[in-house]
Protein backbone atom coordinates (compact mmCIF):
# COMPACT_ATOMS: atom_id res chain seq x y z
CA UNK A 1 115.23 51.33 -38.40
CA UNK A 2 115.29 52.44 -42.16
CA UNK A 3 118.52 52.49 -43.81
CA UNK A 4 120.21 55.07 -45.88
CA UNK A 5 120.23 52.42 -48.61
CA UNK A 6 116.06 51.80 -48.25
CA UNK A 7 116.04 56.04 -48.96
CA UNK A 8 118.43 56.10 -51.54
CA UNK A 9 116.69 52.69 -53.47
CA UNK A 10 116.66 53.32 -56.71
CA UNK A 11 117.92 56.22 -57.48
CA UNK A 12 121.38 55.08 -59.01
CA UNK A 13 124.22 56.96 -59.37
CA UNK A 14 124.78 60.38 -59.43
CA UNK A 15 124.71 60.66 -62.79
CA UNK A 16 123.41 58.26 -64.93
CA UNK A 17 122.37 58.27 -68.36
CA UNK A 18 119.99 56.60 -70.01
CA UNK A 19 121.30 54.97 -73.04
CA UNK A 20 119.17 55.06 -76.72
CA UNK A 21 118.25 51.67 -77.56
CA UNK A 22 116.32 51.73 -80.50
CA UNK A 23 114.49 54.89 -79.83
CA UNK A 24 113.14 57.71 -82.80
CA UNK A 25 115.59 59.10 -84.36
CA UNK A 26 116.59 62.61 -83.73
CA UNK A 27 115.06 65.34 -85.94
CA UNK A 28 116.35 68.26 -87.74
CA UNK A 29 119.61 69.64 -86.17
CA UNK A 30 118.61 69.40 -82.50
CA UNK A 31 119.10 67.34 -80.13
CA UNK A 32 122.60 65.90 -82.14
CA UNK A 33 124.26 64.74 -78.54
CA UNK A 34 123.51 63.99 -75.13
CA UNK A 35 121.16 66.65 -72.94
CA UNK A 36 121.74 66.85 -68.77
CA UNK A 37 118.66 67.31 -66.59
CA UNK A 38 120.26 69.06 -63.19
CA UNK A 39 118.42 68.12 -60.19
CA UNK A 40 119.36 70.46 -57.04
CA UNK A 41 118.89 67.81 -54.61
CA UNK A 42 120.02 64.46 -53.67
CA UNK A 43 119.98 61.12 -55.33
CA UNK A 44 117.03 59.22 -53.94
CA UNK A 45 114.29 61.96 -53.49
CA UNK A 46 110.76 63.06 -55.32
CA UNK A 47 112.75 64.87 -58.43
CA UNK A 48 115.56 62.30 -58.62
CA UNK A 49 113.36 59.10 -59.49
CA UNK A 50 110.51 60.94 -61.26
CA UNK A 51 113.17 62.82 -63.69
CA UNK A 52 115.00 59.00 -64.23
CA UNK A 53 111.95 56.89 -65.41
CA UNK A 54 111.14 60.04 -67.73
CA UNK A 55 114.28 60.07 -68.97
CA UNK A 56 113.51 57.00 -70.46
CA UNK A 57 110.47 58.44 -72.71
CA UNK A 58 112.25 62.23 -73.11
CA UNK A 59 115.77 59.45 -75.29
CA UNK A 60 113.25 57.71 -77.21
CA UNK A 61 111.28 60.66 -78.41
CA UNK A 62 114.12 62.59 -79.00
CA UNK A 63 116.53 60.25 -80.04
CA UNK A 64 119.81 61.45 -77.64
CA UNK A 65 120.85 59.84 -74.26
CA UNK A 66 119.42 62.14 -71.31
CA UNK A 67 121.80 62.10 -68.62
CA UNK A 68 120.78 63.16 -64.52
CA UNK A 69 122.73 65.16 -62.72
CA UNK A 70 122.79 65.47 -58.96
CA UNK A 71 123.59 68.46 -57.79
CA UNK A 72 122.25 68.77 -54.22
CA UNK A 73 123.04 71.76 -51.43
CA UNK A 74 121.65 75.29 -50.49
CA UNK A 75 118.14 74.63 -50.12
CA UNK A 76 118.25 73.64 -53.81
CA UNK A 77 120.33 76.93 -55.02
CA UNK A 78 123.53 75.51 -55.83
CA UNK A 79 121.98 73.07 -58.61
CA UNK A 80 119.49 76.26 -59.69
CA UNK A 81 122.43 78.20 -59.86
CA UNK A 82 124.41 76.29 -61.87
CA UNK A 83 121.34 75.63 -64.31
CA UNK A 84 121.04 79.45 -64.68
CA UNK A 85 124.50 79.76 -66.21
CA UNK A 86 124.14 76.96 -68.50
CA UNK A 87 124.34 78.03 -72.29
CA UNK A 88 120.55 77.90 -73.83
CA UNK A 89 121.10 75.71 -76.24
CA UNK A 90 118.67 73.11 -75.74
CA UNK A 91 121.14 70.67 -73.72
CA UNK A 92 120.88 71.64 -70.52
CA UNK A 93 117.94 71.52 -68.40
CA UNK A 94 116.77 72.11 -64.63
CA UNK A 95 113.70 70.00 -62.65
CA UNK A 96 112.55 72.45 -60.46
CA UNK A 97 110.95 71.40 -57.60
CA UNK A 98 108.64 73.51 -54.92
CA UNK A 99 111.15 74.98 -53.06
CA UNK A 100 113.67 75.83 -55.75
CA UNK A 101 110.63 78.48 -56.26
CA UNK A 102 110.10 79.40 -52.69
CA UNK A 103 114.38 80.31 -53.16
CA UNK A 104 113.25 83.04 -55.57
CA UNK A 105 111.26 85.14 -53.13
CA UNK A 106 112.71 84.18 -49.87
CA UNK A 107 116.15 85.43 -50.91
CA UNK A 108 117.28 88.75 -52.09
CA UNK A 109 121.05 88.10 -53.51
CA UNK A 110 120.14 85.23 -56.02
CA UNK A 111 122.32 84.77 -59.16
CA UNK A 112 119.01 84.25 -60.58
CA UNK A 113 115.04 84.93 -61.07
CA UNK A 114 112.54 83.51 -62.57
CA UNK A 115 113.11 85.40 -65.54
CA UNK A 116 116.57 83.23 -66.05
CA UNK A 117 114.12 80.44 -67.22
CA UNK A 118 112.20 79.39 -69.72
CA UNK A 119 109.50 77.50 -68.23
CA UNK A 120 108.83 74.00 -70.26
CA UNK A 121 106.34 71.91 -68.39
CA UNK A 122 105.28 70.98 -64.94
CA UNK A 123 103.89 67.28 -64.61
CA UNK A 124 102.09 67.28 -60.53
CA UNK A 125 103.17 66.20 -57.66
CA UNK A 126 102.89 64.55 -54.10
CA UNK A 127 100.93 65.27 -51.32
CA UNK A 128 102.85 65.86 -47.86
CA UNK A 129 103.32 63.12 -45.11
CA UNK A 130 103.67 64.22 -41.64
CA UNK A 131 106.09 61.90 -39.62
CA UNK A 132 107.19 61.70 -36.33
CA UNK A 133 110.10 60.21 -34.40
CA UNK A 134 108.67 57.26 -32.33
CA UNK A 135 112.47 56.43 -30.92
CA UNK A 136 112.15 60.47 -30.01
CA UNK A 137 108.82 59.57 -27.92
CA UNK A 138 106.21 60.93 -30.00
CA UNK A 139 103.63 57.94 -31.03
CA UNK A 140 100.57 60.13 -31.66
CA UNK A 141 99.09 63.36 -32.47
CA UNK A 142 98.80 63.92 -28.35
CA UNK A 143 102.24 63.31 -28.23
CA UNK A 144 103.31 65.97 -31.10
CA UNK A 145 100.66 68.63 -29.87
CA UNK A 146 102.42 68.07 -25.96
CA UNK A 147 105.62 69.05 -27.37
CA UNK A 148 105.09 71.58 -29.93
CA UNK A 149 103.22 73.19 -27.07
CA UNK A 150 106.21 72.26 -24.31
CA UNK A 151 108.09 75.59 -23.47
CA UNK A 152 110.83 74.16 -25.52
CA UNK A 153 108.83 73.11 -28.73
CA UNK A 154 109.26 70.71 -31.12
CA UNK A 155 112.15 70.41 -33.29
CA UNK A 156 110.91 69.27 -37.33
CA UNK A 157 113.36 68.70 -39.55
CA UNK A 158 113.88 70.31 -43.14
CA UNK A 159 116.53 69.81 -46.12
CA UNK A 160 117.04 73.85 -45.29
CA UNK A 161 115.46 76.98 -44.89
CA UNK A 162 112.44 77.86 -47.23
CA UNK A 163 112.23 74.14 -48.32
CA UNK A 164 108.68 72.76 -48.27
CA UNK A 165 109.27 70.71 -45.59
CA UNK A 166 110.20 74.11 -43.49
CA UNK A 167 107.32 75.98 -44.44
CA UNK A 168 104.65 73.68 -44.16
CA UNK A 169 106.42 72.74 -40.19
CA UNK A 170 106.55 75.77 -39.85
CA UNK A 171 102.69 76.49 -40.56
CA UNK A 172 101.85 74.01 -38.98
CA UNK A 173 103.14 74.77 -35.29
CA UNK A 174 101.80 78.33 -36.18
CA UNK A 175 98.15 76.49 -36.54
CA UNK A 176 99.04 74.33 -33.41
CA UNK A 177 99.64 78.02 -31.76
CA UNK A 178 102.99 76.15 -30.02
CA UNK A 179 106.82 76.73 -30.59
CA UNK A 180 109.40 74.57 -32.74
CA UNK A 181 113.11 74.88 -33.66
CA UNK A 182 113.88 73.75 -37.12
CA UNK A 183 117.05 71.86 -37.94
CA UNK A 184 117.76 71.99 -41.42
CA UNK A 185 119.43 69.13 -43.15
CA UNK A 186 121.37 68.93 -46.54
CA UNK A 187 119.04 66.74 -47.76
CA UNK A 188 115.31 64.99 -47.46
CA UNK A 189 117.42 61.85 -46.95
CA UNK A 190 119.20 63.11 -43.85
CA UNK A 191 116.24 64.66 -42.67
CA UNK A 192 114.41 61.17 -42.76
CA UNK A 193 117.67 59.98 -40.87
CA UNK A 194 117.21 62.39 -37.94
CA UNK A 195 114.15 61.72 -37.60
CA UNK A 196 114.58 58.40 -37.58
CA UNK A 197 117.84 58.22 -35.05
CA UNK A 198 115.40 60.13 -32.45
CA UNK A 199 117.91 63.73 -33.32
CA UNK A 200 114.43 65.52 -34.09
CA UNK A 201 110.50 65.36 -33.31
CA UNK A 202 108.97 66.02 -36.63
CA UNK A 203 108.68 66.62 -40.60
CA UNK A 204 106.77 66.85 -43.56
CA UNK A 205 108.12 64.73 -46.56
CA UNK A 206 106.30 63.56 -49.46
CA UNK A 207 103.55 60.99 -49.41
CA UNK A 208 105.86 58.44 -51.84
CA UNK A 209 108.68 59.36 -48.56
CA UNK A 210 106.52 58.65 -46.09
CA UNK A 211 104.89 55.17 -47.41
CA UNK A 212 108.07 54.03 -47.13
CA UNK A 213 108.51 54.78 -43.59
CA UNK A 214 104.87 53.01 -42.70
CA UNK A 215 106.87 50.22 -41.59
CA UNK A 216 109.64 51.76 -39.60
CA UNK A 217 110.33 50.78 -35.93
CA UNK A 218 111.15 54.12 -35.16
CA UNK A 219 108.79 56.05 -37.78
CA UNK A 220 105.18 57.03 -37.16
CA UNK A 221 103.23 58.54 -40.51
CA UNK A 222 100.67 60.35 -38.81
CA UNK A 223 98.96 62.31 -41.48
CA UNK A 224 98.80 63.30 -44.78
CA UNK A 225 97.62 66.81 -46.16
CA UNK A 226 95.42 65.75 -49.44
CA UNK A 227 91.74 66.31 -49.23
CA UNK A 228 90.83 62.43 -48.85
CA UNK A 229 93.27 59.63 -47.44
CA UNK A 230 95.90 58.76 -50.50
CA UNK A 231 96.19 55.12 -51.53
CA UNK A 232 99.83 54.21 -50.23
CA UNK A 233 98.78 55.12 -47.01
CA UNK A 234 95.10 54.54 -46.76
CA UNK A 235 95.21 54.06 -42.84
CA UNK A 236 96.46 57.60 -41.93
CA UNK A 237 93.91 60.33 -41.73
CA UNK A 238 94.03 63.73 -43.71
CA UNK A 239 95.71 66.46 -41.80
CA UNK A 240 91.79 67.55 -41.42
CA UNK A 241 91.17 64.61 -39.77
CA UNK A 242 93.32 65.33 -37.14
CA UNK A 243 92.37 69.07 -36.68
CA UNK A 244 94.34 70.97 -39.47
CA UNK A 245 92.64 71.71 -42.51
CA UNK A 246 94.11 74.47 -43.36
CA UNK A 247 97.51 72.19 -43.69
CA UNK A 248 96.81 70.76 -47.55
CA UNK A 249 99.98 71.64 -49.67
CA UNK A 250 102.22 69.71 -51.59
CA UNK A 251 105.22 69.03 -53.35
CA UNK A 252 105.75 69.62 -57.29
CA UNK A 253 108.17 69.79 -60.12
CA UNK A 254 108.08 71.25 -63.61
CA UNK A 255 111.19 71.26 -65.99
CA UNK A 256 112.63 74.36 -66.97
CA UNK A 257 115.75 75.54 -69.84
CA UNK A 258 117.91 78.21 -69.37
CA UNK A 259 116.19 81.46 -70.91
CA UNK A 260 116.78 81.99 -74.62
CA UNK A 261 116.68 78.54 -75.25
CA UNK A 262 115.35 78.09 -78.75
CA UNK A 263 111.28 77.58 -79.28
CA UNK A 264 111.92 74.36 -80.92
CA UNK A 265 113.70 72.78 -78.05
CA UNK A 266 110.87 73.87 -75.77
CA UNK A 267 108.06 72.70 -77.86
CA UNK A 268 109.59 68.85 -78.70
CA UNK A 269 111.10 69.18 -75.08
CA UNK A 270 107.48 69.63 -73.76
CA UNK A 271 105.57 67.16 -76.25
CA UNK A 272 108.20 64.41 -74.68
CA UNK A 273 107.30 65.58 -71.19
CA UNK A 274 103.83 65.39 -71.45
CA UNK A 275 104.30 62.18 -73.56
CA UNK A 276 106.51 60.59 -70.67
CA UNK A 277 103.58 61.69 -68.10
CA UNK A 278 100.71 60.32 -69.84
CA UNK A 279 102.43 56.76 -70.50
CA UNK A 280 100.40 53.90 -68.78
CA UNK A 281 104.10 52.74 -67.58
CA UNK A 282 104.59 56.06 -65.63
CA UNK A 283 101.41 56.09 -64.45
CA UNK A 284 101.36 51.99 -63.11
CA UNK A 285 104.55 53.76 -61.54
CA UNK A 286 103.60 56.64 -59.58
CA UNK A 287 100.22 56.46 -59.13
CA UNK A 288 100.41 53.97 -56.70
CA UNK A 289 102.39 56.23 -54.41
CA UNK A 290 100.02 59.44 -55.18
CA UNK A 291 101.35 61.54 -57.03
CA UNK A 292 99.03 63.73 -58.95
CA UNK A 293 98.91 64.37 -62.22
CA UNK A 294 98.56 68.35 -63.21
CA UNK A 295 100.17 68.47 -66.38
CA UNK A 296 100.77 72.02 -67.16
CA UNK A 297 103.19 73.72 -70.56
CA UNK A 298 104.15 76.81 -72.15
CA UNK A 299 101.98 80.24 -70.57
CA UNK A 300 99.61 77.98 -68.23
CA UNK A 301 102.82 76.67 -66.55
CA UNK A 302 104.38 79.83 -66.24
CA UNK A 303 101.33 81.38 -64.87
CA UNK A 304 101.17 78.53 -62.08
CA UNK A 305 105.36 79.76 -61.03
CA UNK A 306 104.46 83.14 -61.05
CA UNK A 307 101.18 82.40 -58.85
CA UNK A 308 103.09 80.37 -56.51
CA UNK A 309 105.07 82.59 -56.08
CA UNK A 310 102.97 84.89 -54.64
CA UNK A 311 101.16 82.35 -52.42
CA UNK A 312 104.64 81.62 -50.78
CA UNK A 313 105.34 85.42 -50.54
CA UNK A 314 101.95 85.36 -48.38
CA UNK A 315 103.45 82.44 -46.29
CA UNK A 316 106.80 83.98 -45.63
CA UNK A 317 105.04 86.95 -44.31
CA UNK A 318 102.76 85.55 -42.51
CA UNK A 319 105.14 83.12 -40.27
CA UNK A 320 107.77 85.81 -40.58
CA UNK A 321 110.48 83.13 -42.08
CA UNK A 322 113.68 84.57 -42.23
CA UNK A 323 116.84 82.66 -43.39
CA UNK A 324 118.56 83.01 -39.90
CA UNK A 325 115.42 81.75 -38.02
């Protein structure tokens, strides 16, 4: 059985800064001290490693220790929250990931819009894995369609309500034309953990998330929703492979600043994200595991939010998601 520790590898502490060893020199009057990139989930998943190997490139571009801080909870709005109140000064900073977004129109008594950001740069993504519980009894994509289509259903796991991992599940079972009972999670971590203990059937996590399950006892990676088979997983079909086409999202993040944050910040902010992206070392890194690079800055990134946006309206209304479902 995977271990909390296996999840978690890597990811450090909760807050962890990188320390400037020789980097560039800062520039004009900003950055003069450290900056804190919030992430609004747990050590250990998709935005918590990505954001700590680029906080590596964003110190030695800009010549200040970058420090990560973990603050997990509320489908991802307690860490959103708290990067929406954060003075604009060009030392405090947010990775969003997809279902911060999804937040913004599945909830109507946010602290916070879109509008409370400026948006930097977004950098990809993963595609989705779907795993299922072996030690729950489900081995193969027989076994999943026999109990999403039991008169109980099948229970998937999310890190919450509006998460990716809850609206792709939920999609999915829609597609299947069965039932299922999601049990949301604090985390992707704990999800994994159910899962994994045999507490619940199903669950999309991210490709990286899932080729680290290929090996469990009690973990079965039986898709993945990219167009062609991704190369840490090359053995498990495409979720059109197995029937569901129409199944092909995935998971991204994009760094954001608090609006009003000066255009300065934004623009050396971005060159250092992009920078960090397009390093050989970052992409020897992730590439492997499939992420996907879609660099986007400035009006083409916030053009992508606000069209997501939209697209996951569309999805709410279609499954009618509500957050006491």
């Amino acid at each position: 059985m995977i271990s909390r520790r296996e999840v978690l590898v890597g990811a450090g502490a909760v807050a962890t800064s990188v320390i400037l060893s020789g980097g560039a020199q800062a520039q004009g009057k900003w950055p003069s001290r450290a900056m804190t990139i919030t992430i609004a989930n747990a050590p250990g998943g998709d935005d918590d490693t990505l954001s700590r190997f680029l906080a590596e490139t964003l110190t030695s571009e800009l010549g200040q220790a970058v420090v990560i801080e973990n603050r997990g909870g509320g489908s991802t709005t307690i860490g959103v929250t708290a990067a929406s109140a954060a003075k604009p000064d060009g030392y405090n900073f947010l990775c969003l990931p997809t279902s911060g977004l999804v937040q913004t129109v599945l909830r109507d008594k946010l602290p916070y819009t879109l509008d409370s950001f400026t948006p930097i740069a977004g950098i990809g993504g993963y595609p989705l894995a779907l795993i299922v519980s072996k030690k729950a009894g489900i081995n193969t994509i027989d076994d999943l369609m026999a109990a999403i289509h039991s008169p109980e259903g099948v229970t998937f796991a999310s890190a919450g309500v509006g998460t990716i991992a809850h609206l792709t599940g939920t999609a999915f079972i829609r597609e299947a034309k069965g039932k299922g009972i999601n049990v949301s999670y604090k985390n992707n971590p704990d999800g994994i953990q159910g899962i994994a203990g045999g507490f619940t059937q199903m669950m999309f996590v991210s490709a990286r998330e899932g080729a680290i399950l290929k090996d469990d006892e009690n973990v079965k990676v039986l898709a993945v929703s990219s167009s062609t088979r991704t190369v840490n997983l090359p053995d498990v079909p495409t979720t059109a492979e197995i029937g569901y086409p129409q199944i092909d999202g995935r998971v991204w993040y994009g760094y954001l600043a608090p609006a009003g944050v000066p255009e300065e910040v934004v623009s050396r902010f971005s060159a250092a994200i992009a920078k960090g992206v397009q390093d050989p070392k970052f992409q020897e890194r992730f590439s492997p595991l499939s992420f996907h690079t879609d660099l986007k800055t400035g009006d083409e990134f916030k053009a992508f939010l606000v069209s997501e946006q939209e697209r996951f309206r569309k999805i709410i209304a279609e499954n009618n998601i509500k957050l006491n479902n």
